[in-house]
Protein backbone atom coordinates (compact mmCIF):
# COMPACT_ATOMS: atom_id res chain seq x y z
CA UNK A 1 4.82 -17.84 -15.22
CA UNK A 2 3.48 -16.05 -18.00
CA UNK A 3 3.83 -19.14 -20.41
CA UNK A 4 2.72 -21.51 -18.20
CA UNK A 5 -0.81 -19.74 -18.23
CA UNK A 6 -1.29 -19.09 -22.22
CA UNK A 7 -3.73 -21.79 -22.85
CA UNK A 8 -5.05 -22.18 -26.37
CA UNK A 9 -7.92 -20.16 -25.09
CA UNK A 10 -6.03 -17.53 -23.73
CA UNK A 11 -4.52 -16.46 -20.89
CA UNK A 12 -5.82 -18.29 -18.05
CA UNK A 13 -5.87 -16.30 -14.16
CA UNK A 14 -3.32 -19.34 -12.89
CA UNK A 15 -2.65 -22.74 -14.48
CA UNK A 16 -2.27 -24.08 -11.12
CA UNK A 17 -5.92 -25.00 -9.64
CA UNK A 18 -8.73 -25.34 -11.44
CA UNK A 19 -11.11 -22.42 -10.35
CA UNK A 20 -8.50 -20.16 -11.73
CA UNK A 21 -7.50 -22.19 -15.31
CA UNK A 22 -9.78 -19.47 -16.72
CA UNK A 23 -9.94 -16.73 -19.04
CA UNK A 24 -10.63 -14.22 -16.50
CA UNK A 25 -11.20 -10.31 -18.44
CA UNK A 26 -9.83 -8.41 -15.48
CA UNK A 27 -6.86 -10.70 -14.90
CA UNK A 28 -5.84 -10.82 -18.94
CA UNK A 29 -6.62 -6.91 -18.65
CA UNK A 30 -3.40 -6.44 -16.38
CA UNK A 31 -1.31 -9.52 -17.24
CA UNK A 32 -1.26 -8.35 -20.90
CA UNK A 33 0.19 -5.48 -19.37
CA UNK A 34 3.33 -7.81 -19.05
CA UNK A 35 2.56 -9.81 -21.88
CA UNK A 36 2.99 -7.04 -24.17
CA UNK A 37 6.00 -5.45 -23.30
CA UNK A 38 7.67 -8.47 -23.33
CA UNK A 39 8.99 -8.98 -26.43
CA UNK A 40 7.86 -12.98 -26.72
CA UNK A 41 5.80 -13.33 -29.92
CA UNK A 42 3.75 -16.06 -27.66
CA UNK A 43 2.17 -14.41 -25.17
CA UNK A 44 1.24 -11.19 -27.57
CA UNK A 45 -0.85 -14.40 -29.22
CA UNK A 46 -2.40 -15.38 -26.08
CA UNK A 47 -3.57 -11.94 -25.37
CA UNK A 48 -5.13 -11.64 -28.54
CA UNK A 49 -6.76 -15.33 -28.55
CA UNK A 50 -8.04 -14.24 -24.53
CA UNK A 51 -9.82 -10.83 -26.69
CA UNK A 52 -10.98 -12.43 -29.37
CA UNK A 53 -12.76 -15.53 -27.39
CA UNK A 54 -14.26 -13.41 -24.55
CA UNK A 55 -15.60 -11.05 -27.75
CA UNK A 56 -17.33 -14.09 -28.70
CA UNK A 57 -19.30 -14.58 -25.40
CA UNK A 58 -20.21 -11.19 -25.09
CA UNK A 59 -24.00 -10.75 -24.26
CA UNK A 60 -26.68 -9.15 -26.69
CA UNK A 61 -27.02 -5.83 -24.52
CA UNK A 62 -22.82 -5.41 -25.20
CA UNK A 63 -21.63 -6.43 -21.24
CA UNK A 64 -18.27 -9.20 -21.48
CA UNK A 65 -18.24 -12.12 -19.18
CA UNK A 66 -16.33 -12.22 -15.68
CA UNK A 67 -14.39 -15.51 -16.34
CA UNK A 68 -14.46 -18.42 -19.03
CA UNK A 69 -13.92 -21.66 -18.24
CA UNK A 70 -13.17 -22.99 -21.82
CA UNK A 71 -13.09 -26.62 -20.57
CA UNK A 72 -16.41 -26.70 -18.99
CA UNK A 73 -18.01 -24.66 -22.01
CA UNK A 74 -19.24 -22.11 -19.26
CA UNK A 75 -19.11 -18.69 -18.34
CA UNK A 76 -20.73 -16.47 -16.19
CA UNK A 77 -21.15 -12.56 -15.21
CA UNK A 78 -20.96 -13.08 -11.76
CA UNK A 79 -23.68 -12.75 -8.76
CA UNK A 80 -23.69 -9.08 -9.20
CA UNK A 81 -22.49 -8.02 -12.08
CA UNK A 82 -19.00 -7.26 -13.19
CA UNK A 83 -18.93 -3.28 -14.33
CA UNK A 84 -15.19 -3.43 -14.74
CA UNK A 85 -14.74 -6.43 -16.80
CA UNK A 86 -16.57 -4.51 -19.68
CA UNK A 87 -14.39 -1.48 -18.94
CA UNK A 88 -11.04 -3.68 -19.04
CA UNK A 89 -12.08 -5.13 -21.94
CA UNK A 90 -12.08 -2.29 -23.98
CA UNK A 91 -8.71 -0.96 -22.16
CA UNK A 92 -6.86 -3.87 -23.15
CA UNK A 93 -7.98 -4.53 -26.49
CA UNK A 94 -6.95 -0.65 -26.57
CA UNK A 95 -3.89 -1.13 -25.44
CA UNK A 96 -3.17 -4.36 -27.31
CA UNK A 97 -3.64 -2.79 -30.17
CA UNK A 98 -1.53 0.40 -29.25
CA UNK A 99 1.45 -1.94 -28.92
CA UNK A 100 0.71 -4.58 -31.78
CA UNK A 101 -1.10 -2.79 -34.64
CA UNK A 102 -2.84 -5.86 -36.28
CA UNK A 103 -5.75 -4.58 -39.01
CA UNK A 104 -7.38 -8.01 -39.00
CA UNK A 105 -7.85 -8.31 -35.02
CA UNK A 106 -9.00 -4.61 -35.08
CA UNK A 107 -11.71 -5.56 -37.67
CA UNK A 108 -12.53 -8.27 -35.52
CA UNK A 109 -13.04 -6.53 -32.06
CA UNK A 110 -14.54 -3.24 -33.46
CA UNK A 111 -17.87 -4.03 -33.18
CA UNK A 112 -17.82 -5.74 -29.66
CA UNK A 113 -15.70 -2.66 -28.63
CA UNK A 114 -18.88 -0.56 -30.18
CA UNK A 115 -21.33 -2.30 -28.19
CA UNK A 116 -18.95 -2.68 -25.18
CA UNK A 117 -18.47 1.40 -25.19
CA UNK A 118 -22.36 1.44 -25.82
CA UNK A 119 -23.33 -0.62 -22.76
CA UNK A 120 -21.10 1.15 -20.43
CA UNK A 121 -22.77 4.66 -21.43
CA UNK A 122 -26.01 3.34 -19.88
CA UNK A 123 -24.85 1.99 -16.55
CA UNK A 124 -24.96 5.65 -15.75
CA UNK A 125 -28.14 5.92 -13.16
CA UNK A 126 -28.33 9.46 -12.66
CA UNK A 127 -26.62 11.21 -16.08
CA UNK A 128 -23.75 12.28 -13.80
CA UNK A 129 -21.66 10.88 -16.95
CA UNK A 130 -20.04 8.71 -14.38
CA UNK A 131 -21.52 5.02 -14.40
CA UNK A 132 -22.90 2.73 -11.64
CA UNK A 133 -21.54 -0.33 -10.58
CA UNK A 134 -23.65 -3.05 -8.15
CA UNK A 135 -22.59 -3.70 -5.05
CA UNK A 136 -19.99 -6.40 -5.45
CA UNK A 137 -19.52 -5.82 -9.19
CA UNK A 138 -16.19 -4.73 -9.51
CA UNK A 139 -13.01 -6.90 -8.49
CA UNK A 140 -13.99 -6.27 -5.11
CA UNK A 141 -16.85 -9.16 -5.67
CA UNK A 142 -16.34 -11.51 -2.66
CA UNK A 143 -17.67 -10.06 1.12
CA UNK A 144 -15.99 -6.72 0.78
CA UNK A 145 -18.57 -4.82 -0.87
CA UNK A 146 -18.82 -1.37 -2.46
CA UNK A 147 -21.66 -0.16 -4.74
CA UNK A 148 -22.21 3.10 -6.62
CA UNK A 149 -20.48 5.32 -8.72
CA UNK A 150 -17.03 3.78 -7.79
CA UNK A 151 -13.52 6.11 -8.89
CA UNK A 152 -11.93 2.56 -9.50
CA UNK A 153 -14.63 1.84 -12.24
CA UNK A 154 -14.64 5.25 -13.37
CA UNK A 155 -11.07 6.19 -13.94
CA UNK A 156 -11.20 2.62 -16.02
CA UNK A 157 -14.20 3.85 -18.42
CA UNK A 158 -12.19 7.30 -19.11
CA UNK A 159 -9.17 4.88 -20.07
CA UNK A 160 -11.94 2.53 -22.04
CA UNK A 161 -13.25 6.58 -24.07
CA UNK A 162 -9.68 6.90 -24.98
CA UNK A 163 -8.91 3.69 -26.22
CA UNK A 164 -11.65 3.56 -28.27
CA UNK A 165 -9.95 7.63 -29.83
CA UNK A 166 -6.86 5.93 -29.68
CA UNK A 167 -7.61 2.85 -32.28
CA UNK A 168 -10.40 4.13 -34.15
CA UNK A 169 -8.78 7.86 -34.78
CA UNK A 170 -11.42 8.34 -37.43
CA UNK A 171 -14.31 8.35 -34.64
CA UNK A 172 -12.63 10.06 -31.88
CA UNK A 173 -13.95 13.29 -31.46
CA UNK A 174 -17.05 12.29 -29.49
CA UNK A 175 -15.18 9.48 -27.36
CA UNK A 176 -12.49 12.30 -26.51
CA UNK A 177 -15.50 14.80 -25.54
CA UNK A 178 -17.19 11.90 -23.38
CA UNK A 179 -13.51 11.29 -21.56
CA UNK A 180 -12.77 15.18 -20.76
CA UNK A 181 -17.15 15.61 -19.26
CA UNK A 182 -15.94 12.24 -17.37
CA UNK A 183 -12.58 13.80 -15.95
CA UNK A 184 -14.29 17.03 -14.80
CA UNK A 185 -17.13 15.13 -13.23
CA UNK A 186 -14.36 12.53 -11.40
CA UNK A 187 -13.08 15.72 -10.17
CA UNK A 188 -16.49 17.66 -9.09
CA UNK A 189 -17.83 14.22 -7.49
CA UNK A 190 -14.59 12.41 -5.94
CA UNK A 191 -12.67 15.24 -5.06
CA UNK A 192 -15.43 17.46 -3.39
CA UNK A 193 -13.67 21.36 -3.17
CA UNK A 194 -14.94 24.05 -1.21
CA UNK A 195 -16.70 26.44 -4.14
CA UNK A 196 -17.80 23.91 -6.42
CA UNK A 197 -21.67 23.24 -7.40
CA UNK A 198 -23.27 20.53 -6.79
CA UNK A 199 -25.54 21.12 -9.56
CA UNK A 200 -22.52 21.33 -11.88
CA UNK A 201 -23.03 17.36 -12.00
CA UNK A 202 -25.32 17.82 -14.37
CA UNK A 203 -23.72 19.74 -16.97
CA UNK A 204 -23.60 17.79 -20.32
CA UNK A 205 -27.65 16.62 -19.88
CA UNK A 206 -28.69 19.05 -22.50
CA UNK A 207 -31.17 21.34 -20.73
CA UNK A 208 -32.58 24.16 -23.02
CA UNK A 209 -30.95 27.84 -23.32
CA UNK A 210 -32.28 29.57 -19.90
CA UNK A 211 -33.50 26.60 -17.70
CA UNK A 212 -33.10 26.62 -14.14
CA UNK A 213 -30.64 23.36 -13.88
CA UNK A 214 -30.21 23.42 -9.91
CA UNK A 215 -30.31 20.39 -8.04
CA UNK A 216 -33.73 20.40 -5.83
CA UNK A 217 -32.73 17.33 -3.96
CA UNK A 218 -31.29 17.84 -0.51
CA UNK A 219 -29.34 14.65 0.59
CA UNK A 220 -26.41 14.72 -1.96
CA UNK A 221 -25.58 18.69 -1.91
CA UNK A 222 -25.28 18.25 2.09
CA UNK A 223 -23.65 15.23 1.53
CA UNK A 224 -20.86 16.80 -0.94
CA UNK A 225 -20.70 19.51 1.43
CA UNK A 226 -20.01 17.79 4.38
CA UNK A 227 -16.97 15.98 2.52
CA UNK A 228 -15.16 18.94 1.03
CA UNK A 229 -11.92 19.19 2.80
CA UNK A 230 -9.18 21.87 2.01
CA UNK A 231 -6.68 19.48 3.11
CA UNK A 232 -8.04 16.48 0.67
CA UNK A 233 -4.72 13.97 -0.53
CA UNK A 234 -6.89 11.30 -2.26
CA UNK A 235 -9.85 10.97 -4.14
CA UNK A 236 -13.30 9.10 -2.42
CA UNK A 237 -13.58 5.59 -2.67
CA UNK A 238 -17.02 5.82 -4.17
CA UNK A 239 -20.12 7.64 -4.00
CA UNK A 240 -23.61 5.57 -3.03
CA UNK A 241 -26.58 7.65 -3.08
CA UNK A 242 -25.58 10.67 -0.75
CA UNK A 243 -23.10 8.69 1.26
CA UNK A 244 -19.67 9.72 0.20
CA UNK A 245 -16.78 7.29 1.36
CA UNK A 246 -13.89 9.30 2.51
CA UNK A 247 -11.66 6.26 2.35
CA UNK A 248 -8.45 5.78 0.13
CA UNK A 249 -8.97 3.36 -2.33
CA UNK A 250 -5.20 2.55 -3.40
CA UNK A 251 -6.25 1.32 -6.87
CA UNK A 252 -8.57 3.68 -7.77
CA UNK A 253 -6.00 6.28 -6.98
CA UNK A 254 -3.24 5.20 -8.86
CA UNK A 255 -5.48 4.31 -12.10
CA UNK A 256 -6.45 8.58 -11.33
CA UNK A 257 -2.67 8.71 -11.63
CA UNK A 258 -1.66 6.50 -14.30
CA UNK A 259 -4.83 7.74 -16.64
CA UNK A 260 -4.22 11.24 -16.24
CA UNK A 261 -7.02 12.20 -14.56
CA UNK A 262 -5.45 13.69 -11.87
CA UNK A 263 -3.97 16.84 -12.91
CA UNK A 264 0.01 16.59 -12.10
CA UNK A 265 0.12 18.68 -9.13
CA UNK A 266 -2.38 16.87 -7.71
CA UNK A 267 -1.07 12.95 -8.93
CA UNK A 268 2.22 14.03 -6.89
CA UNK A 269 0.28 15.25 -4.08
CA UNK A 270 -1.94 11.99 -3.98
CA UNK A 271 1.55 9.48 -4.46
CA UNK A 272 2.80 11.30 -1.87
CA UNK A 273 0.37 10.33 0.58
CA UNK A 274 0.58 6.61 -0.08
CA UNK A 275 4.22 6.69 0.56
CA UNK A 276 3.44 8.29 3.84
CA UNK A 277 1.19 5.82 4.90
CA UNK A 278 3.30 2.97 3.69
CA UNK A 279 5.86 4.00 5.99
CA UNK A 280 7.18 1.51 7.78
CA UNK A 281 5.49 -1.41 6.10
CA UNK A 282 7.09 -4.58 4.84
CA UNK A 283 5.01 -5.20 2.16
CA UNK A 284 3.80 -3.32 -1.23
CA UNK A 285 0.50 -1.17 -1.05
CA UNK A 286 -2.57 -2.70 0.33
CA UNK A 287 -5.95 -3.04 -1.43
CA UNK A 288 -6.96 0.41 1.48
CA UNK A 289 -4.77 2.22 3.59
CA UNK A 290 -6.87 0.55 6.20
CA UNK A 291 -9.00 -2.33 6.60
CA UNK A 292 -12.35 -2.37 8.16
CA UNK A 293 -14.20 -4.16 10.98
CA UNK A 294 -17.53 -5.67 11.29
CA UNK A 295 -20.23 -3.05 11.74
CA UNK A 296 -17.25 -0.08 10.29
CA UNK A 297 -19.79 3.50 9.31
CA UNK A 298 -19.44 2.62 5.89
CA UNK A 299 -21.35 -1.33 5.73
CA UNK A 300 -18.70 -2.21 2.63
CA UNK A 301 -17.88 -5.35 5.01
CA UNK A 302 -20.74 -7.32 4.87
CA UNK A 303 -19.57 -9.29 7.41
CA UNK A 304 -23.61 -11.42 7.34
CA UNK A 305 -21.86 -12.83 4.46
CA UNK A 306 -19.12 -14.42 5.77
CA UNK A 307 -20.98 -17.42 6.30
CA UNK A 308 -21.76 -18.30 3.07
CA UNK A 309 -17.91 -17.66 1.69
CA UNK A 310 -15.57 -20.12 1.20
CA UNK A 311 -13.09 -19.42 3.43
CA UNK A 312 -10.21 -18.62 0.72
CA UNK A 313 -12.26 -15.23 -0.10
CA UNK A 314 -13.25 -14.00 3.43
CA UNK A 315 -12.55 -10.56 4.22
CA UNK A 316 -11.21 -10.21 8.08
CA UNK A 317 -8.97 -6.88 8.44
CA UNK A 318 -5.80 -7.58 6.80
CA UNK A 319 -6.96 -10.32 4.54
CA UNK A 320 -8.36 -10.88 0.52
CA UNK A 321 -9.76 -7.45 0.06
CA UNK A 322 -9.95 -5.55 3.28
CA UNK A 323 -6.51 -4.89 3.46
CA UNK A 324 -5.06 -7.44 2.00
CA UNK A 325 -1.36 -6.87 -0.20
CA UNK A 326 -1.75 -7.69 -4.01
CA UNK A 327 0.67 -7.54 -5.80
CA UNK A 328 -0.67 -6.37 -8.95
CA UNK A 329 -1.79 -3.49 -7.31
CA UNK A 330 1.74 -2.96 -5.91
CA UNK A 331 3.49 -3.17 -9.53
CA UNK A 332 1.25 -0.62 -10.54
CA UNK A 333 2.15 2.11 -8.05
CA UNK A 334 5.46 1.61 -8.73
CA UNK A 335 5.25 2.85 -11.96
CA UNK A 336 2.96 5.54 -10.48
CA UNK A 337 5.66 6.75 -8.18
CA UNK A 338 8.16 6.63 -11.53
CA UNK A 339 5.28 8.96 -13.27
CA UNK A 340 5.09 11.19 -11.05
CA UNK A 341 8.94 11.51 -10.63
CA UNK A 342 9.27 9.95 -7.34
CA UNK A 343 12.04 7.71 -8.56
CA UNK A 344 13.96 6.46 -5.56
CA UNK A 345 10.41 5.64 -3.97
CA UNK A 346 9.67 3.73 -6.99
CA UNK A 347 12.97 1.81 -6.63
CA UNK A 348 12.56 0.91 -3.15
CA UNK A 349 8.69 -0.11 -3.89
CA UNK A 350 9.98 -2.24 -6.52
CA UNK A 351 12.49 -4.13 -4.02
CA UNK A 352 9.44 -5.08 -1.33
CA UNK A 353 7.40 -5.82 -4.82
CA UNK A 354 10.13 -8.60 -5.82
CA UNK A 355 10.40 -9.71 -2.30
CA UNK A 356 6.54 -10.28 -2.19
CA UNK A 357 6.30 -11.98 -5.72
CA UNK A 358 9.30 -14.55 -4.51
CA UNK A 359 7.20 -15.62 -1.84
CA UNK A 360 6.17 -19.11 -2.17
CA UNK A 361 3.77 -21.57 -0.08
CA UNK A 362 5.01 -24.44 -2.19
CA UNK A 363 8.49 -26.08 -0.95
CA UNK A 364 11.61 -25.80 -2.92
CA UNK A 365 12.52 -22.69 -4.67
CA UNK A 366 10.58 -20.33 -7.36
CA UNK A 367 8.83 -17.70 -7.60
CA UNK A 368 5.22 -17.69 -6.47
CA UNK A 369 3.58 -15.06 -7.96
CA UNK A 370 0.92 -15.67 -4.98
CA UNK A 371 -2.87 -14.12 -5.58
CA UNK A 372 -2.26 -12.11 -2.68
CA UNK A 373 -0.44 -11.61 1.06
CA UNK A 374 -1.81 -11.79 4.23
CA UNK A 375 -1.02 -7.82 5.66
CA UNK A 376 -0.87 -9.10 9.28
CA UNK A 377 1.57 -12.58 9.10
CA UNK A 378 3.07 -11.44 5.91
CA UNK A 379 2.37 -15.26 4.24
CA UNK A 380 1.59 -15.58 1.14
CA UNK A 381 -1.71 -16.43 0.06
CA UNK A 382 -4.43 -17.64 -2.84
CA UNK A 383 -3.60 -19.10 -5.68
CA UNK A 384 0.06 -19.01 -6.78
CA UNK A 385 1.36 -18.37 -10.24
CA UNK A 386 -1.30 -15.70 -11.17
CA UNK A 387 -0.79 -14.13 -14.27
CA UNK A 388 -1.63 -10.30 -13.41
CA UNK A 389 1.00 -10.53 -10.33
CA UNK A 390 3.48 -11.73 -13.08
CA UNK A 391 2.47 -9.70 -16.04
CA UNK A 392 2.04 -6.47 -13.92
CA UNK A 393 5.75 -7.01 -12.13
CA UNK A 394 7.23 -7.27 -15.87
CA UNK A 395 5.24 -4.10 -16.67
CA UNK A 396 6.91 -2.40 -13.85
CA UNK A 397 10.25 -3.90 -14.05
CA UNK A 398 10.24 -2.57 -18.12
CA UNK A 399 9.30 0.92 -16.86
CA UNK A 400 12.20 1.28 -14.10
CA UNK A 401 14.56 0.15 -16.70
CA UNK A 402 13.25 3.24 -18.54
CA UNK A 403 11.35 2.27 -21.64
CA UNK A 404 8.71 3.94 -22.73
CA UNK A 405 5.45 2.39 -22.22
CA UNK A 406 1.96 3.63 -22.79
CA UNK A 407 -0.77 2.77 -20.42
């Protein structure tokens, strides 16, 4: 499947309809994954050709394109934005470069890596350290909407600080400093504790010896407050403003997992709550561990879109984003689970995983590698033969088998 989408360009989303034979950055982020670990000198080349030609759209202020359509000679950053292709960028050139040392393609990339870095930095609002992402800027672009300082986006930028230590060892210190401020203030701001300060959000601003750094304003203190829980098993979804979404983003959490963010004891305690609520359930982990209705507290289904969407991207409960089963998101938290030493879980996740990716729409036999599943009917759905379904299944496959990988 893998093959069949490394184009000359790159590697495309899914050679198998045309709005998806393109260089997308967040789907070549996580099919490289695969592509890497997989031992076939042509697909290490197609990850490398997908860096190197998205580094050459990059725009002046440093932000990387959502998807490139090579044969139309277009690309685009999406209606809102796309905070988290910039972040993957970095992360898998990092990572690329981890497992293939190449001098010439690290020449190459640094300074679109620099200005990539750079440009993240200032999509912080507020000088929390954590950045901002648009509503409908992340993956989550279609009528599924979250905006804010988002622990999916943010647990992806403290990857993106230590790739940039990790291949450029000779300017690491203050990349390294930047990633340990972020970690502490993913902890103080998505996993609210009783005792902690809200004004502690502000450390790293640079206030002068004997200042008064207390945080006057009133709706986010309360706010943080009112969502400390002693009994918390997952970080928040995001943060808008001073309306903190207690809801477990599945993603988000594992990335806290996989990244180290989460401190160990807490990455077991947060993969043992998705097993829980996975009990029971066909299918690999959901986008949430719960979907959400029209007029839900929390107005991430803006269901006043709907309208307007094409029909293969709308977001009833159970369906695209609002519930829906991808599979690249499943691969991933089954090498969570292995991290974290829940190995038999990991197993069993990684049976349902290869049951999901075998399900095909087309007739005959094959492998579908479908976009994503429907959580109600269990049919596959989307487009088939996606490359970050395939190149995230290898990556988990290679870690059950027990090679060591690096992430």
């Amino acid at each position: 499947m893998l093959r069949a989408a490394a184009a000359p360009e790159g590697l495309l989303a899914s050679a198998e309809l045309p709005h998806y034979a393109a260089v997308w950055t967040r789907d070549v982020a996580f099919a490289s994954l695969g592509a890497n670990v997989s031992g076939d000198p042509k697909l290490v080349e197609a990850v490398a050709r997908s860096l190197v030609g998205l580094a050459q759209l990059q725009a002046e202020s440093g932000q990387l394109p959502n998807a490139w359509w090579p044969r139309r000679g277009y690309w685009d950053f999406h209606e809102a934005g796309c905070t988290d292709a910039t972040c993957l960028f970095v992360v898998a050139a990092s990572q690329h470069l981890s497992a293939h040392p190449d001098g010439r393609l690290q020449r190459r990339l640094w300074p679109h890596l620099r200005r990539a870095i750079r440009w993240l930095a200032d999509q912080d609002a507020n000088q929390f350290t954590l950045i901002d992402s648009p509503s409908g800027g992340d993956w989550m672009d279609s009528t599924l909407q979250r905006s804010g300082k988002l622990l999916y986006v943010n647990a992806l930028y403290h990857r993106a600080l230590l790739g940039m230590a990790e291949v450029f060892p000779g300017d690491a210190e203050p990349y390294l400093a930047r990633a340990a401020l972020l970690r502490r203030k993913i902890d103080l701001l998505l996993w609210p504790e009783p005792g902690s300060d809200h004004g502690e959000l502000l450390q790293g601003v640079g206030y002068p010896h004997g200042s008064d750094a207390g945080f006057p304003h009133p709706v986010g203190p309360a706010a943080r407050r009112d969502a400390m829980r002693e009994d918390r098993r997952h970080y928040l979804s995001h943060v808008d403003g001073g309306r903190y979404v207690d809801e477990c983003d599945v993603l988000g959490n594992v990335l806290a997992v996989l990244y180290g963010i989460a401190a160990p004891e807490r990455a077991r305690l947060i993969m043992e709550f998705l097993h829980r609520s996975a009990v029971g359930v066909p299918y690999p982990m959901p986008t949430y561990t719960r979907s959400f209705e029209p007029g839900d507290r929390w107005g991430m289904y803006r269901h006043d879109l709907e309208r307007f969407q094409d029909e293969r991207w709308r977001n009833p409960p159970g369906r695209y984003h609002n519930g829906g089963v991808w599979p690249f998101i499943g691969a991933l938290y089954v090498v969570a689970l292995q991290r974290v030493g829940m190995a038999a879980e990991a197993g069993a996740e990684f049976t349902r995983l290869t049951a999901a990716n075998r399900l095909n729409r087309a007739s005959g036999p094959g492998w579908g590698f479908h976009e994503w599943i429907d959580a109600r009917t269990g049919e596959p759905e989307g487009a088939p033969g996606q490359s970050w379904s395939a190149g995230a299944y290898l990556l988990a496959a290679e870690v059950l088998s027990g090679r060591p990988v690096s992430l």
